[in-house]
Protein backbone atom coordinates (compact mmCIF):
# COMPACT_ATOMS: atom_id res chain seq x y z
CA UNK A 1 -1.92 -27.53 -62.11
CA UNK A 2 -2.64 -28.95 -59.05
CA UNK A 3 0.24 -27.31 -57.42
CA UNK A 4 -0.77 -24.72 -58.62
CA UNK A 5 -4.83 -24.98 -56.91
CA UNK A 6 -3.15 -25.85 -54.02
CA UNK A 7 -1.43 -22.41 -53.77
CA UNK A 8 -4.54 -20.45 -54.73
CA UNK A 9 -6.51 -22.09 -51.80
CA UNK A 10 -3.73 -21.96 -49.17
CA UNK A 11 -3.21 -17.82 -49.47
CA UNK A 12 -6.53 -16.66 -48.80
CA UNK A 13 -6.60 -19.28 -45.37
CA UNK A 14 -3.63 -17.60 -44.39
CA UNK A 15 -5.00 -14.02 -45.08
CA UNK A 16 -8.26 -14.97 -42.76
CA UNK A 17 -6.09 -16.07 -40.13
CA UNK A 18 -4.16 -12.82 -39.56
CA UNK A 19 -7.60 -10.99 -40.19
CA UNK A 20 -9.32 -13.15 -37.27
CA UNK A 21 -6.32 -12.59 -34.76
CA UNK A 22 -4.91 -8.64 -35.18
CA UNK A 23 -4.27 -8.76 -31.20
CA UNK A 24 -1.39 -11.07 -31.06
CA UNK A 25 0.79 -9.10 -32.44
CA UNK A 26 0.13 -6.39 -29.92
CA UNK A 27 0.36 -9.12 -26.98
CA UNK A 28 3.88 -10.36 -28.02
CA UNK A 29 4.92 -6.44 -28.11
CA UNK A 30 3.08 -5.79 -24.63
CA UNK A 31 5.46 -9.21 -23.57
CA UNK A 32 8.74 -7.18 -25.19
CA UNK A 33 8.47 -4.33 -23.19
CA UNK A 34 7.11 -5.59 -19.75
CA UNK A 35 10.53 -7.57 -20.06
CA UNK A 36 12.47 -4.39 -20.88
CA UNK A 37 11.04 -2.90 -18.27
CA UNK A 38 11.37 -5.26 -15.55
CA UNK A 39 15.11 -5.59 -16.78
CA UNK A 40 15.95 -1.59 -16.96
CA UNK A 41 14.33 -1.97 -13.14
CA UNK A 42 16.76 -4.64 -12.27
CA UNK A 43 19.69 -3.12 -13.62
CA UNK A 44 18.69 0.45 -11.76
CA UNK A 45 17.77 -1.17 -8.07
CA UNK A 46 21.15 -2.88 -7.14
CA UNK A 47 21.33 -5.36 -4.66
CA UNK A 48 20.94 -5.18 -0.95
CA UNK A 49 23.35 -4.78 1.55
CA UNK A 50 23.27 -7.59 4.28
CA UNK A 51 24.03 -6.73 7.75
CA UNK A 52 23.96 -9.76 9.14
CA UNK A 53 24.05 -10.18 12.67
CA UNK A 54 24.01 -6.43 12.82
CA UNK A 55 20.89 -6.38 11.89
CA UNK A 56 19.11 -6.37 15.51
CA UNK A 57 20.93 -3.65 16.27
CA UNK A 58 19.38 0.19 17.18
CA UNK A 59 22.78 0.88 17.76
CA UNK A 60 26.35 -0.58 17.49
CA UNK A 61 29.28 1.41 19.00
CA UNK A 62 33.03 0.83 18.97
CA UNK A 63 34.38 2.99 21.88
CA UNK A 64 31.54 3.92 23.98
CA UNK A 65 27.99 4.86 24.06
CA UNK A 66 26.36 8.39 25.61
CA UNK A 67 22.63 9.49 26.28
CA UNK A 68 21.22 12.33 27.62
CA UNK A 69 17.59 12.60 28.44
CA UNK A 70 15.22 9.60 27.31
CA UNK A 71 16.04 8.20 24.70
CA UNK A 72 14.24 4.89 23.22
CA UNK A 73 15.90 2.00 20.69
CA UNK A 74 13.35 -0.41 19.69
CA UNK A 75 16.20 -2.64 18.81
CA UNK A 76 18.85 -4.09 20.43
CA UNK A 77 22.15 -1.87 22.08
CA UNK A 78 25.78 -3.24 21.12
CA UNK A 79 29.10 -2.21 22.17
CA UNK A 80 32.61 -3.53 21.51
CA UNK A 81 35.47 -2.77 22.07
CA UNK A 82 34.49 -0.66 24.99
CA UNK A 83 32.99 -1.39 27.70
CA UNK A 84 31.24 1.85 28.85
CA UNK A 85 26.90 2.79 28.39
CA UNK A 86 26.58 5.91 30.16
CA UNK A 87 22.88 7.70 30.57
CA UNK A 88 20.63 4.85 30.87
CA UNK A 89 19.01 4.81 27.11
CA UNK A 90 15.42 2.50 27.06
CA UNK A 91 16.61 -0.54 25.44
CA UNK A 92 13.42 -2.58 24.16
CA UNK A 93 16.12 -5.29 22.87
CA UNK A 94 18.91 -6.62 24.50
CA UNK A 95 22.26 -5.26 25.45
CA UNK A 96 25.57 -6.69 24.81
CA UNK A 97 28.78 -5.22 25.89
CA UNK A 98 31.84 -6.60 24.91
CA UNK A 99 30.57 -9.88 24.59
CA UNK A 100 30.11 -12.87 21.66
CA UNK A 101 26.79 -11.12 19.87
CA UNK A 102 28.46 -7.85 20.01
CA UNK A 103 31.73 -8.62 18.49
CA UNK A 104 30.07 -10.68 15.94
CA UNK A 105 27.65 -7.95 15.09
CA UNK A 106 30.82 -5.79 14.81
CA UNK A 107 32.01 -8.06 12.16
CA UNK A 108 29.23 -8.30 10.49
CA UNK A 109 28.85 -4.02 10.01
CA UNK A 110 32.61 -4.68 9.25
CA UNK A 111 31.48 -6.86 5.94
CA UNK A 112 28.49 -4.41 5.22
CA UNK A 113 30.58 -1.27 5.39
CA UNK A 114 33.17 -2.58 2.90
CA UNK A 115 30.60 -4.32 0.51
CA UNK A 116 28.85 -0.90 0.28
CA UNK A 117 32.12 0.49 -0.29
CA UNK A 118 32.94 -1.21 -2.98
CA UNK A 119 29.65 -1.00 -5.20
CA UNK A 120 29.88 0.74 -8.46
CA UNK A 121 28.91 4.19 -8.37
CA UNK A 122 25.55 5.44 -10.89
CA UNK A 123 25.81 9.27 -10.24
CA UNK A 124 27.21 11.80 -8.22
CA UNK A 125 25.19 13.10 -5.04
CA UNK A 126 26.95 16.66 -4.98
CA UNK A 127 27.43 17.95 -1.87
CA UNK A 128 23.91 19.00 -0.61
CA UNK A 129 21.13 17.11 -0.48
CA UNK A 130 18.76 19.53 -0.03
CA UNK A 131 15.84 18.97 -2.39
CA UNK A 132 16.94 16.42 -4.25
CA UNK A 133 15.15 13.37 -5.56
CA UNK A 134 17.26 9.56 -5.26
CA UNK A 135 16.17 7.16 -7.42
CA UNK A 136 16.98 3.53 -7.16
CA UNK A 137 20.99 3.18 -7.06
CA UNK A 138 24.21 3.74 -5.93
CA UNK A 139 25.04 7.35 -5.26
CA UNK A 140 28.18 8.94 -4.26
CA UNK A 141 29.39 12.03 -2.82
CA UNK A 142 33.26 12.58 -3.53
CA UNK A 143 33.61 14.59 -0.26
CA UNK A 144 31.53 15.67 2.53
CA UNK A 145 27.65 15.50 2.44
CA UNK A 146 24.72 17.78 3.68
CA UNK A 147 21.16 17.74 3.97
CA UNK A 148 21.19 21.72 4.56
CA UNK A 149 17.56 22.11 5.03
CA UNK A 150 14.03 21.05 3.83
CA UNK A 151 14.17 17.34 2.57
CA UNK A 152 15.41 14.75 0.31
CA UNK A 153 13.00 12.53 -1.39
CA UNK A 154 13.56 8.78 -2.28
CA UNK A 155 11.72 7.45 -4.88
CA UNK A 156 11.07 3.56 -5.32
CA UNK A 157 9.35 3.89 -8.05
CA UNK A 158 6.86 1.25 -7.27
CA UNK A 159 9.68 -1.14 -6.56
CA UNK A 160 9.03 -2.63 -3.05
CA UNK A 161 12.63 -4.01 -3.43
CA UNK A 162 14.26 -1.12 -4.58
CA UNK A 163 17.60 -0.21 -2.67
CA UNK A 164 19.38 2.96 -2.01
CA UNK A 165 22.89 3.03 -0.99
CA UNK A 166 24.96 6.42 -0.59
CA UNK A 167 28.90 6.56 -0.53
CA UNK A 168 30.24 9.37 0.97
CA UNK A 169 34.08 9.71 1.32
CA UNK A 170 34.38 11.99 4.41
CA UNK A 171 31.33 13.14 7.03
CA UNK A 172 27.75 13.11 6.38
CA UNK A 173 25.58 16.10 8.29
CA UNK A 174 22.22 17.09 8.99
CA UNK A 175 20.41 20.71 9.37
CA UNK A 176 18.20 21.02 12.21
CA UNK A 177 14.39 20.03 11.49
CA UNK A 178 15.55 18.66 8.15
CA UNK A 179 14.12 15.05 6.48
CA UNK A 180 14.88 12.09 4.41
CA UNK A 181 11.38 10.76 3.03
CA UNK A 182 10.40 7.72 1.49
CA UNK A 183 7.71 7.54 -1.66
CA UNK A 184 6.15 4.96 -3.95
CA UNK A 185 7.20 2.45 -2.11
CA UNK A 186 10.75 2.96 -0.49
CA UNK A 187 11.52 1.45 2.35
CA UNK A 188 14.05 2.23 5.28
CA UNK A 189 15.35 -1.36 5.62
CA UNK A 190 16.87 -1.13 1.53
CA UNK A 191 18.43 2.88 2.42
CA UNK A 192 22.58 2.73 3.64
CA UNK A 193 24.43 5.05 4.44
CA UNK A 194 28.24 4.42 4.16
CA UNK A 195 30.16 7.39 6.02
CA UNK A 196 34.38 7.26 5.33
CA UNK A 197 34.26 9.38 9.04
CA UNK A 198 31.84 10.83 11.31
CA UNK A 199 28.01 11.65 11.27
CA UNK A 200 26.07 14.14 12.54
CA UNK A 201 22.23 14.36 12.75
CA UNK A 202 20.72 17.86 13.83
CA UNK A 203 18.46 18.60 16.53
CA UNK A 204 14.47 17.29 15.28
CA UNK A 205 16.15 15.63 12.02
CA UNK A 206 13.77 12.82 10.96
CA UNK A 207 16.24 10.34 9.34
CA UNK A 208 15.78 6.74 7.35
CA UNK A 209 18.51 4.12 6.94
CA UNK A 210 21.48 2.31 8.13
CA UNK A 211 24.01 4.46 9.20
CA UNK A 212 27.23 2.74 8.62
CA UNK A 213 30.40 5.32 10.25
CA UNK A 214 33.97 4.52 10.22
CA UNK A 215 33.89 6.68 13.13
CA UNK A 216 31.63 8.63 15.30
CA UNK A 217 27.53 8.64 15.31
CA UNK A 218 26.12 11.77 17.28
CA UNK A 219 22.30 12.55 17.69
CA UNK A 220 21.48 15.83 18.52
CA UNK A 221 18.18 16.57 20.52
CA UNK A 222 14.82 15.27 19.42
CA UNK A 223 16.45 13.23 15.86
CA UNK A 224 14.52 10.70 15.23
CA UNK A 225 15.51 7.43 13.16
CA UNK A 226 13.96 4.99 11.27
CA UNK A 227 16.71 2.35 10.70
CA UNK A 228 20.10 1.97 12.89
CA UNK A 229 23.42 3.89 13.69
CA UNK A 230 26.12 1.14 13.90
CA UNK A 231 29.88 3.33 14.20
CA UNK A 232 32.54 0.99 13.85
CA UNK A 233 35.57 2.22 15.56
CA UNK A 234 34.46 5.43 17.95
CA UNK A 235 31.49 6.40 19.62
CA UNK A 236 27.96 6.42 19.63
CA UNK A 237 26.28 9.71 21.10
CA UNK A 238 22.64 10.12 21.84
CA UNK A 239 20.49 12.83 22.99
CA UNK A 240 16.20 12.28 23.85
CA UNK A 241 15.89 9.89 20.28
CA UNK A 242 13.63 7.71 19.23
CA UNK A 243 15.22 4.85 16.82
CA UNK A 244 12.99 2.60 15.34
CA UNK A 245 15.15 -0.71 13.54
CA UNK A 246 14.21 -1.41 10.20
CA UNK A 247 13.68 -4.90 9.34
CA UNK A 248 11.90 -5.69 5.95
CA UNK A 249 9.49 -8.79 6.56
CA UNK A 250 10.78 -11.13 4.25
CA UNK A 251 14.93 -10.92 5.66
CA UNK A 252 16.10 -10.77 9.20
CA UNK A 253 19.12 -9.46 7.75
CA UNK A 254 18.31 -6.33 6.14
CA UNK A 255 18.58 -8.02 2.66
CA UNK A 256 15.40 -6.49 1.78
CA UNK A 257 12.20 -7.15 0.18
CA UNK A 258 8.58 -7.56 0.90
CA UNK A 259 7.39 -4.70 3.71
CA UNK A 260 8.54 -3.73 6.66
CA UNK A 261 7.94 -5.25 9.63
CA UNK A 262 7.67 -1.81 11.59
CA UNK A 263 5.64 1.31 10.31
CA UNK A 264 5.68 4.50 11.49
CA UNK A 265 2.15 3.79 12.86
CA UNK A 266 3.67 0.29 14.86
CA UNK A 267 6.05 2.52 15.77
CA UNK A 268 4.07 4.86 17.48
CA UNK A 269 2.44 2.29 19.27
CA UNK A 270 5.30 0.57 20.33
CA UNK A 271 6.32 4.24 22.03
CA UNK A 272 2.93 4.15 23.65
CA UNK A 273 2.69 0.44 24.84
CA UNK A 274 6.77 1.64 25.98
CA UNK A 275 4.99 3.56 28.78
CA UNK A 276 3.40 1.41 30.78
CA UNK A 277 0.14 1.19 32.26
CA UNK A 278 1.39 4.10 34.27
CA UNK A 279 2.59 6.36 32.27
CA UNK A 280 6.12 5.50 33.05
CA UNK A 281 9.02 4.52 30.80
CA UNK A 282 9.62 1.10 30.77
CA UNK A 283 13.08 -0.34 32.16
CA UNK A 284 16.09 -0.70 30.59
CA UNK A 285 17.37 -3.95 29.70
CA UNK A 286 19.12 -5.17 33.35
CA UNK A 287 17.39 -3.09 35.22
CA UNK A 288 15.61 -4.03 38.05
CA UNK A 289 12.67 -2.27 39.97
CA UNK A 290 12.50 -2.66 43.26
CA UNK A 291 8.49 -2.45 44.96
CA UNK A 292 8.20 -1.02 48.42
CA UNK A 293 6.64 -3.01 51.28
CA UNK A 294 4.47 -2.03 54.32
CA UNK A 295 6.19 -2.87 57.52
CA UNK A 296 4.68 -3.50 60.78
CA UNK A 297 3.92 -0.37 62.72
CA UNK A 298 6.05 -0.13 66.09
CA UNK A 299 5.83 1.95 68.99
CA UNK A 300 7.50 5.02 67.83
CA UNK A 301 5.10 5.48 64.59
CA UNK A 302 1.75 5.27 65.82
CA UNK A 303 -0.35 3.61 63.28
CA UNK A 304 -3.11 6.06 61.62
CA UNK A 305 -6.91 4.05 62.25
CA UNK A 306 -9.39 5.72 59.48
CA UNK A 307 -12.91 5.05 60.97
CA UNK A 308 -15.22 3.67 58.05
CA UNK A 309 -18.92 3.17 58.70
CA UNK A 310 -20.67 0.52 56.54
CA UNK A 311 -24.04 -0.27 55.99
CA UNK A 312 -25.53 -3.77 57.03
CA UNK A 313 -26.36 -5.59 53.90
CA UNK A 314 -29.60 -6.84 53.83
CA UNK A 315 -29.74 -10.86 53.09
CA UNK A 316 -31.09 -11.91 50.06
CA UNK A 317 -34.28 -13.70 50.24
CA UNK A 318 -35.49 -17.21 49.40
CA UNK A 319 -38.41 -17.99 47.08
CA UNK A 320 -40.10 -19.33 49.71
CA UNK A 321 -40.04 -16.01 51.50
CA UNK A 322 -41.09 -14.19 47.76
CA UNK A 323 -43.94 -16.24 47.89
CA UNK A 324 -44.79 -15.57 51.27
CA UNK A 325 -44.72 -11.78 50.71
CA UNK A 326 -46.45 -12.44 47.75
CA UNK A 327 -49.34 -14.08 48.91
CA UNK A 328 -49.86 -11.24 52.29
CA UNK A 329 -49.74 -8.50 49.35
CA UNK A 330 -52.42 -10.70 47.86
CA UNK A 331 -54.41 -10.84 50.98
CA UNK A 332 -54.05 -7.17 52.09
CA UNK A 333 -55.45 -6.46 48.62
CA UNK A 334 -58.44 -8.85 48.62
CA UNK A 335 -59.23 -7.20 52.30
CA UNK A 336 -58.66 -3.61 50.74
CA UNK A 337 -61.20 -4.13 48.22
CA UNK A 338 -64.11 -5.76 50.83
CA UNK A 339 -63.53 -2.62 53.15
CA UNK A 340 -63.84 -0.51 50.02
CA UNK A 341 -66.85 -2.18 48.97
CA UNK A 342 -68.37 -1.85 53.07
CA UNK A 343 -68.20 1.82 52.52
CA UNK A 344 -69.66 2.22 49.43
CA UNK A 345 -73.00 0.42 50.30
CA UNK A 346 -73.23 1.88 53.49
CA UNK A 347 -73.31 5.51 51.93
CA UNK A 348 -76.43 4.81 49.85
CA UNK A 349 -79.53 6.30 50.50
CA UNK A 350 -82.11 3.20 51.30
CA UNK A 351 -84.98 2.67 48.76
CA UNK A 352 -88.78 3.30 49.39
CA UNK A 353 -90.52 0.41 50.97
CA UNK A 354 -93.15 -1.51 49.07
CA UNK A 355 -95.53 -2.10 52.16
CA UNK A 356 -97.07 0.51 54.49
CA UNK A 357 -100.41 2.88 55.03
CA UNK A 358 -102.46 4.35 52.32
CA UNK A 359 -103.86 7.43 53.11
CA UNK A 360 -106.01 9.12 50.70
């Protein structure tokens, strides 16, 4: 019996429980899927590519590097095996030809190229990107790939760390005026591009990423790119481009992560601070500029005289000398006032006298 009290009394507490706290139920669930989530996100971002000491680099050539017209790199300019830089490119960074930092850098894009390589692939690209929309992932394009026209969108998906990497067998080509944009959070420092050859952005093409070529890098006129061009075994040719090197803040390395260090708006006033107070581009790295002195004037170059007339300044004066003034501008007042008050009484007409005949 008393087992049996014990029973009766124990149900109904257990009933009023659940009946007090319905939500928990629905908080554990909420916990389930924020973890699925999270872990579907995981498993669709893979993980960045590191550059290493690459990473400083606007641009890393193998042969040689060309420019035409004014080109700026925000980053540093590498070259090895060559030797040659032709057309003067603005360097904000350093340059290194042939030297320790570049063949270490070189290196380095060798171990990036061939760990983006060899990632698994998630889908096919097809072979124009033309309207398309990335998400998160490793993408591959069997053959030959084109951004036509218009743009291709990558989408983060919220994912600050999401990463983009795109295998493409043979050459990778841009359309003139053509775009690679970044939403919901992409960022340029977690796109790569891993070209088997050569590749070729159009004239005005606003591209984002690492360019990683077995072979040659060309520029056309007016491209503009947010990330680097690093060619591994050929050359590097440039033509009036702006490159902007993506670092995300939290990685040196291009591991990615947190936000970038350099926005398009930075950028832009990076380009402007660039100028000078003049107007003028700054100085490449190495370059020196050389200021013009006045020499003496000799006999055979007359000197040119331009008369000036100046005005005398006037001393300042002493408080004792304010004082002074002050008190004669008193004075000439007070004596203002008595001549004032002269005239007046002078000009009235005198009053009757009290005393004199009577006649009556």
């Amino acid at each position: 019996m008393k087992c049996g009290v014990l029973t009766k009394h124990r149900s109904p507490r257990r009933d009023r429980s659940a009946h007090r706290h319905p939500q928990a139920g629905l908080l554990v669930l909420a916990a389930l899927v924020a973890s699925l989530v999270l872990a579907s996100t995981a498993i669709a971002s893979p993980a960045s590519v590191g550059l290493g000491t690459a990473a400083s680099f606007s641009v890393l050539g193998g042969s040689t590097v060309t420019n035409t017209g004014p080109t700026t790199m925000f980053g540093d300019l590498g070259l090895s095996p060559g030797s040659s830089v032709t057309g003067a490119p603005v360097v904000l960074g350093q340059t290194h030809v042939d030297d320790a930092l570049a063949i270490g850098a070189k290196n380095a894009l060798t171990t990036a190229y061939n760990d983006a390589a060899s990632r698994s692939s998630e889908g096919s690209t097809g072979t124009d990107l033309s309207g398309q929309t990335f998400a998160p992932g490793v993408h591959t394009a069997t053959g030959s790939l084109l951004l036509a026209s218009g743009s291709v969108i990558l989408n983060a998906e919220g994912n600050p760390n999401a990463v983009f990497i795109f295998q493409i067998a043979s050459t990778l080509t841009t359309g003139s005026n053509t775009a690679v944009q970044l939403v919901n959070g992409a960022q340029a420092c977690n796109v790569f591009w891993q070209v088997g050859s050569s590749a070729t952005l159009g004239t005005g093409t606003r591209f984002v990423g690492t360019v990683m070529a077995a072979a040659t890098i060309t520029a056309n006129t007016a491209a503009t790119i947010h990330g680097r061009l690093l060619a591994q075994s050929a050359a590097v040719n440039l033509d009036t481009n702006t490159i902007t090197t993506s670092t995300c803040a939290s990685s040196g390395s291009g591991s990615g992560g947190g936000t970038e260090a350099s926005t398009p708006e930075e950028t832009a006033a990076l380009e402007a601070a660039s100028k000078g107070p003049s107007g003028g581009e700054t100085k490449p790295t190495g370059q020196t500029t050389t200021t013009p002195t006045t020499s003496t004037t000799t006999a055979s170059t007359p000197a040119v005289v331009v008369a000036t007339t100046t005005r005398p300044v006037a001393p300042r004066s002493t408080s004792a000398e304010r004082a002074r003034a002050a008190r004669r501008r008193a004075a000439a007042r007070r004596r203002a006032l008595r001549a004032a008050h002269r005239r007046h009484t002078q000009a009235r007409p005198a009053r009757p006298g009290h005393r004199g005949a009577f006649t009556g």
